[in-house]
C-alpha atoms as a PDB file:
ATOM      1  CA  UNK A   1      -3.111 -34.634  13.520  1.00  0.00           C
ATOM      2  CA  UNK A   2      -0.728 -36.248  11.329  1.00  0.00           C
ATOM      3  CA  UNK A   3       1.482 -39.033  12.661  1.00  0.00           C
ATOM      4  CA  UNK A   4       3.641 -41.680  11.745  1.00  0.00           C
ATOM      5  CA  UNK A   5       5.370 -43.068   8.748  1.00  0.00           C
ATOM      6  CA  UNK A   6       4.821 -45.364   5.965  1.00  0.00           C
ATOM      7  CA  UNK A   7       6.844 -46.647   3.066  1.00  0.00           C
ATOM      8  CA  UNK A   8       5.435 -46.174  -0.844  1.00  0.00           C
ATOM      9  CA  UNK A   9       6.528 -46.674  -4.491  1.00  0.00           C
ATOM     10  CA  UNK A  10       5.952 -44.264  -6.881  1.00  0.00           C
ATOM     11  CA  UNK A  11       4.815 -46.102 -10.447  1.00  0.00           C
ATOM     12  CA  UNK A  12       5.788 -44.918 -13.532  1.00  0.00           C
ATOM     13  CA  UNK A  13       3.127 -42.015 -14.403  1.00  0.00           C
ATOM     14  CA  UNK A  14       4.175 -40.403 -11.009  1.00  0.00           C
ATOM     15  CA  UNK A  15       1.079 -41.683  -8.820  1.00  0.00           C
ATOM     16  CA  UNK A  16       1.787 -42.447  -5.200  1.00  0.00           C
ATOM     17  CA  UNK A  17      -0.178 -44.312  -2.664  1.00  0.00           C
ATOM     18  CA  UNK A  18      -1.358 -42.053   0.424  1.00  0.00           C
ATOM     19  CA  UNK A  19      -2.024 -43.990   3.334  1.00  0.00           C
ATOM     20  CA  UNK A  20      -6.258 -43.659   4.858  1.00  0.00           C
ATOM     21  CA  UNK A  21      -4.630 -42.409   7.718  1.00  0.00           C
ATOM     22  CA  UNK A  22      -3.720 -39.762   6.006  1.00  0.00           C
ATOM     23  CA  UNK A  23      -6.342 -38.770   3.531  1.00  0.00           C
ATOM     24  CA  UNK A  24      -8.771 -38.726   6.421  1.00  0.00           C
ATOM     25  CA  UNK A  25      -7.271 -35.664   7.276  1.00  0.00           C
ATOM     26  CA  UNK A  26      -6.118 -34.055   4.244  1.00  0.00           C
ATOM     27  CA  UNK A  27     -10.038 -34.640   2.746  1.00  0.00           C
ATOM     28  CA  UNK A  28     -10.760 -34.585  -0.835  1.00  0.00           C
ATOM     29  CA  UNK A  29      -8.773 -32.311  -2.218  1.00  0.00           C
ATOM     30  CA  UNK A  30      -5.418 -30.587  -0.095  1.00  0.00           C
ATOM     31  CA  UNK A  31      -2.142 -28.702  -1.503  1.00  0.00           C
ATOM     32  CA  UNK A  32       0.623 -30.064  -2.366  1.00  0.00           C
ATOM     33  CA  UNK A  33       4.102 -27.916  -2.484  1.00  0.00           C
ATOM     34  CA  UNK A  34       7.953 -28.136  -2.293  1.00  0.00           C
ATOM     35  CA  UNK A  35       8.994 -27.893   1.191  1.00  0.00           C
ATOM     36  CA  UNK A  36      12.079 -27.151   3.082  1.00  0.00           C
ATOM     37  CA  UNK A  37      15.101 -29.992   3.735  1.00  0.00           C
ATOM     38  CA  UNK A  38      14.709 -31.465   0.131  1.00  0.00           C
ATOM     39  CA  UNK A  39      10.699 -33.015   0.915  1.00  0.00           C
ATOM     40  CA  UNK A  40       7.265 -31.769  -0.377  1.00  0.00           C
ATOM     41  CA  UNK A  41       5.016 -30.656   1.657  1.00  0.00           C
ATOM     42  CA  UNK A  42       1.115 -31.603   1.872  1.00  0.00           C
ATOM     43  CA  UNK A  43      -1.144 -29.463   3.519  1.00  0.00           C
ATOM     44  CA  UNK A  44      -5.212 -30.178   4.278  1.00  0.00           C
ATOM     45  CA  UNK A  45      -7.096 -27.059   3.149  1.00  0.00           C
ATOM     46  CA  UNK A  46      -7.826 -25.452   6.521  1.00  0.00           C
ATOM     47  CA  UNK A  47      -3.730 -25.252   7.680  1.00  0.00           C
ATOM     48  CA  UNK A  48      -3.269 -24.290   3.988  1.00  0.00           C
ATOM     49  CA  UNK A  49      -5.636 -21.124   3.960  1.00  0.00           C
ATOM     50  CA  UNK A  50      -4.010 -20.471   7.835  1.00  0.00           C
ATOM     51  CA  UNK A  51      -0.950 -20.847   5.965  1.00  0.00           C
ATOM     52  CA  UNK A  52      -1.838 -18.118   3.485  1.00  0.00           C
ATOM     53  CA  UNK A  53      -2.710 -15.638   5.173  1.00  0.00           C
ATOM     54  CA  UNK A  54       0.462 -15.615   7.358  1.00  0.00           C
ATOM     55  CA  UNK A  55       2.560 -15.210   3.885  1.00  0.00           C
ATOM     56  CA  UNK A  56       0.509 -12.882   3.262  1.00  0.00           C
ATOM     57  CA  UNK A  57       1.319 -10.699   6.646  1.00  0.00           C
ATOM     58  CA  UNK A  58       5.155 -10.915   5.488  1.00  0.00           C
ATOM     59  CA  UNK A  59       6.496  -7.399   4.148  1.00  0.00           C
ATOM     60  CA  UNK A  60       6.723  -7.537   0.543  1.00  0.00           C
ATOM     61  CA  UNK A  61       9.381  -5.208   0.741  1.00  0.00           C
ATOM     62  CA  UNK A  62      11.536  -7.396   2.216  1.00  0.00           C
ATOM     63  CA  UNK A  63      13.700  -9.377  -0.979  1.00  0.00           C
ATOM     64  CA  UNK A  64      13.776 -12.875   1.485  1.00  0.00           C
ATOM     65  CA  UNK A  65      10.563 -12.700   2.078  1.00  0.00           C
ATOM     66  CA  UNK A  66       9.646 -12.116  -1.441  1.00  0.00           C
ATOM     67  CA  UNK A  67      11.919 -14.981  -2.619  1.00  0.00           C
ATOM     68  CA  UNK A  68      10.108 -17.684   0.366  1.00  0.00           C
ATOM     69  CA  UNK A  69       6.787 -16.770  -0.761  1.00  0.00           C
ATOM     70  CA  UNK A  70       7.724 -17.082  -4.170  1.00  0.00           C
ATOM     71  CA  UNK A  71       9.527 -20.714  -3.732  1.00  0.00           C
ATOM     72  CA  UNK A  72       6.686 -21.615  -2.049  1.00  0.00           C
ATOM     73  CA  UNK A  73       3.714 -20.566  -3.675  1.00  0.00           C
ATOM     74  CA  UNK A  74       5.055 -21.283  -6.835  1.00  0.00           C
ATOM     75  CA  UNK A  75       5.315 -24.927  -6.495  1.00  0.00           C
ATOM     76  CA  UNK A  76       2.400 -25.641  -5.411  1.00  0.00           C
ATOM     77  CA  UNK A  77      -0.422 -27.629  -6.455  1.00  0.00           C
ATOM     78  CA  UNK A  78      -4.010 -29.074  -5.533  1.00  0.00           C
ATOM     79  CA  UNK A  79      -4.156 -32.656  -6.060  1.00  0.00           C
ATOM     80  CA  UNK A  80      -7.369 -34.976  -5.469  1.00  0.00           C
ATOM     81  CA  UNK A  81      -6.899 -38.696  -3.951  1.00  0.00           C
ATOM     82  CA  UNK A  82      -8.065 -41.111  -7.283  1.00  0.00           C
ATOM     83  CA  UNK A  83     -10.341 -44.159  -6.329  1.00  0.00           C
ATOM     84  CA  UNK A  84      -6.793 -46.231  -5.555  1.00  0.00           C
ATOM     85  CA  UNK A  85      -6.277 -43.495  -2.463  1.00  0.00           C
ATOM     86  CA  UNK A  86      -3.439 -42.643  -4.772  1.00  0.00           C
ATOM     87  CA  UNK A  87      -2.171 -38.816  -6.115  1.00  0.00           C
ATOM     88  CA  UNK A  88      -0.222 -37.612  -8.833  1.00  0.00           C
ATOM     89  CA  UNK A  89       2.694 -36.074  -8.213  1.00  0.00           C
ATOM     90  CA  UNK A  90       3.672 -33.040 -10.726  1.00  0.00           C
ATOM     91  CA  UNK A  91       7.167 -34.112 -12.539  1.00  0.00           C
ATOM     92  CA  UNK A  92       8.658 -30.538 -11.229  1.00  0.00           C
ATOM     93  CA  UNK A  93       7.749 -32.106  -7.938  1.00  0.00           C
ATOM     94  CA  UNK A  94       9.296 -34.995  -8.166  1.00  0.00           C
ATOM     95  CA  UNK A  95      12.380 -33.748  -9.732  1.00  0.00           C
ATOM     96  CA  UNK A  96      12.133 -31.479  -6.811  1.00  0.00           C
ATOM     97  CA  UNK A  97      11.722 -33.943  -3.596  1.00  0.00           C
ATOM     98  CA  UNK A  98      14.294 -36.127  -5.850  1.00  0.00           C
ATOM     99  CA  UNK A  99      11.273 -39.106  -6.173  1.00  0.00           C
ATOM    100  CA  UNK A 100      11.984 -41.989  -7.781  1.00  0.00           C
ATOM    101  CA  UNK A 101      10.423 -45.051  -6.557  1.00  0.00           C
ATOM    102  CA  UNK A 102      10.996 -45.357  -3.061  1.00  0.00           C
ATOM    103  CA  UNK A 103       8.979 -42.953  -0.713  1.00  0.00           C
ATOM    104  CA  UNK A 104       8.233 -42.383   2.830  1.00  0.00           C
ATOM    105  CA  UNK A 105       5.031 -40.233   3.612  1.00  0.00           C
ATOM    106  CA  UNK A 106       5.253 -38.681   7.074  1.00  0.00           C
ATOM    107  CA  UNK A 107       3.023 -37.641   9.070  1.00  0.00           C
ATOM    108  CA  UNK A 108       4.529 -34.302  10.660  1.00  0.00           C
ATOM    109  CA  UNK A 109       1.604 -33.039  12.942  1.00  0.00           C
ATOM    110  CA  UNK A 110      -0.282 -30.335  10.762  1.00  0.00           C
ATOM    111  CA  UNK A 111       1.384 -31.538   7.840  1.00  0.00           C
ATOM    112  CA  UNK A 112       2.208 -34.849   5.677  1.00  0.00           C
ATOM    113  CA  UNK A 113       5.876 -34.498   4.254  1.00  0.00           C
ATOM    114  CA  UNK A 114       6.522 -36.787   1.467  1.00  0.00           C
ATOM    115  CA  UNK A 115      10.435 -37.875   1.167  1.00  0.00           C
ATOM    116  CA  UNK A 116      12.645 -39.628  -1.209  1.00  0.00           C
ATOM    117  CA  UNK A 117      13.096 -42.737   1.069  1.00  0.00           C
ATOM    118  CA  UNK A 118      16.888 -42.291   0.719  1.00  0.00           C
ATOM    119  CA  UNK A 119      17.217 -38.383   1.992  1.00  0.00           C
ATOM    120  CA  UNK A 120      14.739 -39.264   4.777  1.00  0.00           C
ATOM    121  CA  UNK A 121      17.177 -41.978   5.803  1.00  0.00           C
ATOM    122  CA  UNK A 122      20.214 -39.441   5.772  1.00  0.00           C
ATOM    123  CA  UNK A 123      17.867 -36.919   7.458  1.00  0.00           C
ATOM    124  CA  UNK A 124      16.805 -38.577  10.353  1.00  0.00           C
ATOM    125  CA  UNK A 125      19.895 -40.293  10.867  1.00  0.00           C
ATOM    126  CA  UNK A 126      21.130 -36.611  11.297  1.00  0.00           C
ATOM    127  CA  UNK A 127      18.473 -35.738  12.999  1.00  0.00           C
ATOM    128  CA  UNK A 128      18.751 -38.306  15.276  1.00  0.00           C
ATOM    129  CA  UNK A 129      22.265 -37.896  16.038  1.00  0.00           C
ATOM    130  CA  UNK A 130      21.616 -34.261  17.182  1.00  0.00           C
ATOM    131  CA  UNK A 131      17.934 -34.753  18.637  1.00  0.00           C
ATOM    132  CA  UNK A 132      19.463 -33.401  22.487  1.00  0.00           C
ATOM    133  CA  UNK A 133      21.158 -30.766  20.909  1.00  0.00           C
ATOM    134  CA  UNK A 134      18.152 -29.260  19.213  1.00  0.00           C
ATOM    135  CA  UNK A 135      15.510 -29.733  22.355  1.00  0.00           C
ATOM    136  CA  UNK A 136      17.709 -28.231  24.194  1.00  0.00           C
ATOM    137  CA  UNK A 137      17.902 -24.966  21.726  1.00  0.00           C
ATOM    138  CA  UNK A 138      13.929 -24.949  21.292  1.00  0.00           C
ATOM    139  CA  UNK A 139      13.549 -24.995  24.832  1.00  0.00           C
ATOM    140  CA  UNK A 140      16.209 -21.910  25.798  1.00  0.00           C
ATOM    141  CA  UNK A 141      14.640 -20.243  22.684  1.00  0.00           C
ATOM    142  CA  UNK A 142      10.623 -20.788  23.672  1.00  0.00           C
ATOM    143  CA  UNK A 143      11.521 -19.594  27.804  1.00  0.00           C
ATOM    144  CA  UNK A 144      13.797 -16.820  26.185  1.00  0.00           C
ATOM    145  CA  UNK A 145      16.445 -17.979  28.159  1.00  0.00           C
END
């Protein structure tokens, strides 16, 4: 389980550090891929292939479906930890997750998310600010009340 988060730098070739916490559970090699809210997403290989195959279940026929599958597939990218515990993050990537310099690397329970430090600022203060609202939603939606 992934938890917890930790402030980076990216340098100037686009390598950022990932913290032992974290690439004790992502292993040697693990995907990494644009995710949703303006973050990428990293994914150790077991959730990844889990992943799969429920993108896989989702009618083809369906255009939305097509078009997640295809934002998220196509991004994406195997990366290996170097001997500095650090990875290389794709410029498309970057440009995507708007990464600059300053980074935060979550740990989001099956996940890491990897954030420009300022949107993950504006997000959880947003987040934050509506925290109540949203368990309350979750938990009328998960009891179908």
């Amino acid at each position: 389980m992934f938890i917890g988060e930790y402030q980076h730098t990216i340098d100037s070739k686009g390598r950022l550090f990932i913290p032992a916490r974290f690439r004790e559970g992502l292993g040697d090699k693990f995907i990494l891929t644009k995710g949703l809210d303006g973050c990428l997403f990293v994914y150790p290989p077991k959730e990844w292939t889990a992943l799969e195959q429920k993108m896989r279940s989702l009618p083809f026929t369906r255009a939305d479906a097509r078009a997640f599958v295809r934002f998220f597939f196509s991004g994406a990218t195997e990366c290996e930890v170097d001997k500095q515990g650090r990875i290389l993050i794709p410029a498309s990537l970057r440009e995507y997750g708007g990464l600059e310099k300053d980074t935060m690397v979550v740990g989001i329970a099956s996940r890491v998310e990897i954030w420009s430090k300022q949107r993950w600022e504006e997000y959880n203060s947003s987040a934050s600010a509506s925290a109540e609202q949203l368990a309350e939603k979750i938990v009328e939606f998960d009891l179908g009340l």
